[in-house]
C-alpha atoms as a PDB file:
ATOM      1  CA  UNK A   1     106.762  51.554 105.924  1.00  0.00           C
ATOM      2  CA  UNK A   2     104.576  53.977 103.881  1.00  0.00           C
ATOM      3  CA  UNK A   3     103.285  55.482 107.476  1.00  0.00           C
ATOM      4  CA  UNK A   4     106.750  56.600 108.020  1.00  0.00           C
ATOM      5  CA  UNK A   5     108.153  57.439 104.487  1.00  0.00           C
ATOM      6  CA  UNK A   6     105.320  59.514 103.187  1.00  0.00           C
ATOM      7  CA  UNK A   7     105.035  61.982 106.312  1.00  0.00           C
ATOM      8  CA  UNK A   8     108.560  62.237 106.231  1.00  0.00           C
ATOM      9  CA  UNK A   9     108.725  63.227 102.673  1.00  0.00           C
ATOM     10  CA  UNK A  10     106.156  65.935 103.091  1.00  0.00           C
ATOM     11  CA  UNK A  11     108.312  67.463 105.971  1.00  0.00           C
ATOM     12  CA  UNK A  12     111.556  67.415 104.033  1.00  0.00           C
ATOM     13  CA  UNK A  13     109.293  69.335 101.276  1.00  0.00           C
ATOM     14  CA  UNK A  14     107.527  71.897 103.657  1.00  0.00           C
ATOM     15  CA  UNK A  15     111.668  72.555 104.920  1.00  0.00           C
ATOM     16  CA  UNK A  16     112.518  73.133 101.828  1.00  0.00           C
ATOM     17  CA  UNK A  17     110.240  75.345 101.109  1.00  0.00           C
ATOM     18  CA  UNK A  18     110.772  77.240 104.071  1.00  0.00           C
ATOM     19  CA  UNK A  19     114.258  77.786 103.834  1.00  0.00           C
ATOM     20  CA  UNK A  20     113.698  79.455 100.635  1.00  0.00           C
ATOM     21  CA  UNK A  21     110.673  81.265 101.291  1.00  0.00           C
ATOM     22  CA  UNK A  22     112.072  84.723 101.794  1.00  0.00           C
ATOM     23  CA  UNK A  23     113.593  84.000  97.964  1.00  0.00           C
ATOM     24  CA  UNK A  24     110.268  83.438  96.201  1.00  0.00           C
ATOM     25  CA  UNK A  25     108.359  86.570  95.434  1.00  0.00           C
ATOM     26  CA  UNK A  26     104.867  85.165  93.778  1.00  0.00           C
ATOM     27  CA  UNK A  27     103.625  88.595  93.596  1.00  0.00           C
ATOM     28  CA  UNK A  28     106.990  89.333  91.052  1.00  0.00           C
ATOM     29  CA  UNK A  29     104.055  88.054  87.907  1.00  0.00           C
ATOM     30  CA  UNK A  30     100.856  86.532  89.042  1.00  0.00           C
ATOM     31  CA  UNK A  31     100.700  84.577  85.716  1.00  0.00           C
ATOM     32  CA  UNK A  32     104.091  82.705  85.920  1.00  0.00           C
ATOM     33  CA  UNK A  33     104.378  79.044  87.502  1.00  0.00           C
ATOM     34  CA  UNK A  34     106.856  76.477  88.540  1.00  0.00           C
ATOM     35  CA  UNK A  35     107.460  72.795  88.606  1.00  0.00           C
ATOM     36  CA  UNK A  36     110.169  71.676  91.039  1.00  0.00           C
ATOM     37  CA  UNK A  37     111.402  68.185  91.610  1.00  0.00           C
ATOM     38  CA  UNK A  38     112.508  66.858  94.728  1.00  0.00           C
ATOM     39  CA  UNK A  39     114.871  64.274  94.746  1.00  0.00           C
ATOM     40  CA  UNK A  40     114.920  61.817  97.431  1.00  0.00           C
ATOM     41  CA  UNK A  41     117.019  58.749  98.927  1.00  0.00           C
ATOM     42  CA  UNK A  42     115.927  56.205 101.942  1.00  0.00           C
ATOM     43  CA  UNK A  43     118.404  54.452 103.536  1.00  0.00           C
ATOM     44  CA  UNK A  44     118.977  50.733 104.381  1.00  0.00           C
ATOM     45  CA  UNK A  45     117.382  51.919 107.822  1.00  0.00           C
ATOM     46  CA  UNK A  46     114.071  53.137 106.016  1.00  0.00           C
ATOM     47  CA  UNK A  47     115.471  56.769 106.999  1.00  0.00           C
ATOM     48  CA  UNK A  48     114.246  59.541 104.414  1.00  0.00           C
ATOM     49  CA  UNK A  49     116.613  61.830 102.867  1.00  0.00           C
ATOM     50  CA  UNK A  50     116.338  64.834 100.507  1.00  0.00           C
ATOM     51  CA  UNK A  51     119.018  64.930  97.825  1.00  0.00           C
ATOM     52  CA  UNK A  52     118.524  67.626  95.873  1.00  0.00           C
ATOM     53  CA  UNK A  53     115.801  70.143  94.783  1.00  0.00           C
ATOM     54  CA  UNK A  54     115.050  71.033  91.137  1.00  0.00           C
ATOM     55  CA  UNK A  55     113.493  74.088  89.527  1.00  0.00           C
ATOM     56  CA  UNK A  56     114.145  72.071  85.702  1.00  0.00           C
ATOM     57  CA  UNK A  57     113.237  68.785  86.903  1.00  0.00           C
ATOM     58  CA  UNK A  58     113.807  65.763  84.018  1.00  0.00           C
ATOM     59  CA  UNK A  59     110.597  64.841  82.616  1.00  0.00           C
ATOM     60  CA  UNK A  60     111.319  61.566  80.603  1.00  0.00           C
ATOM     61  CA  UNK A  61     110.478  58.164  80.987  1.00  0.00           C
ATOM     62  CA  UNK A  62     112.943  56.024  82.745  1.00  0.00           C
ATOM     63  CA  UNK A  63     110.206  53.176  83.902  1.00  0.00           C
ATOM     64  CA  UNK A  64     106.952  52.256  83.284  1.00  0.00           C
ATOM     65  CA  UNK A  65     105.518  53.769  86.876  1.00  0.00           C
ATOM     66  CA  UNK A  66     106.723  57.234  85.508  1.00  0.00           C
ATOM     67  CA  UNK A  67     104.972  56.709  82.452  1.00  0.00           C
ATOM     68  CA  UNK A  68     101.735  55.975  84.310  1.00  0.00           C
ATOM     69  CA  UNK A  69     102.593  58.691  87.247  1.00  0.00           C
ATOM     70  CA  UNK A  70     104.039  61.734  84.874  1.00  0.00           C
ATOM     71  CA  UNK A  71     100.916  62.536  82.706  1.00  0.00           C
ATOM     72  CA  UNK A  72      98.703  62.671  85.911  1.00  0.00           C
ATOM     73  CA  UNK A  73     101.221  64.412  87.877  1.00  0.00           C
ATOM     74  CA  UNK A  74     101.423  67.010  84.985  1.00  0.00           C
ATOM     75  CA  UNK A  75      97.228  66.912  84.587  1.00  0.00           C
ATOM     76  CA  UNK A  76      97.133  67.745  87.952  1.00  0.00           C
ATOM     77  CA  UNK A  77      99.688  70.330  88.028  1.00  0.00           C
ATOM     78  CA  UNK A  78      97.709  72.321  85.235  1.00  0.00           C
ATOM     79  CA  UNK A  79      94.453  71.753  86.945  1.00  0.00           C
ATOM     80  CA  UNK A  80      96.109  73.508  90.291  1.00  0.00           C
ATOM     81  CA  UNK A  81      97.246  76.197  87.565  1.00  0.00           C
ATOM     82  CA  UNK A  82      94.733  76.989  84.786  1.00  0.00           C
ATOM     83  CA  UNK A  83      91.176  76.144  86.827  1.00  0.00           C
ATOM     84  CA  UNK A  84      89.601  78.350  88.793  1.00  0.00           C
END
């Protein structure tokens, strides 16, 4: 299941980011940064789908795997950021 879901999701991200590529101008500031959240569903048939795309995505904690995934997903994020 993962070998298809995973791959899938990555594609549905890279789209995304495609279709809105002529939109994002990094060199507008060089210091700014943004966290989006993609929102996905998969289907009875194991079939990936992208919802909906955040640029303000909700960082609370609904469930004990966001509570273990969030603070590495948001070390990581600031690692990608602030290290050179």
């Amino acid at each position: 299941m993962d070998s298809h879901i995973i791959p899938r999701i990555q594609d549905l991200i890279i789209d995304a980011f495609l279709a809105v590529r002529t939109q994002i101008n990094p060199q507008k500031k060089s210091n700014l940064f943004e966290l989006w959240g993609f929102d996905f569903l998969i289907d009875e048939d194991f079939r990936t789908w992208l919802i909906e795309v955040n640029t303000n995505p909700y960082l609370g904690i609904p469930n004990d795997f966001i509570k273990k995934l969030l603070p590495e997903m948001l070390d990581d994020m600031l690692s990608i950021v602030l290290d050179e």
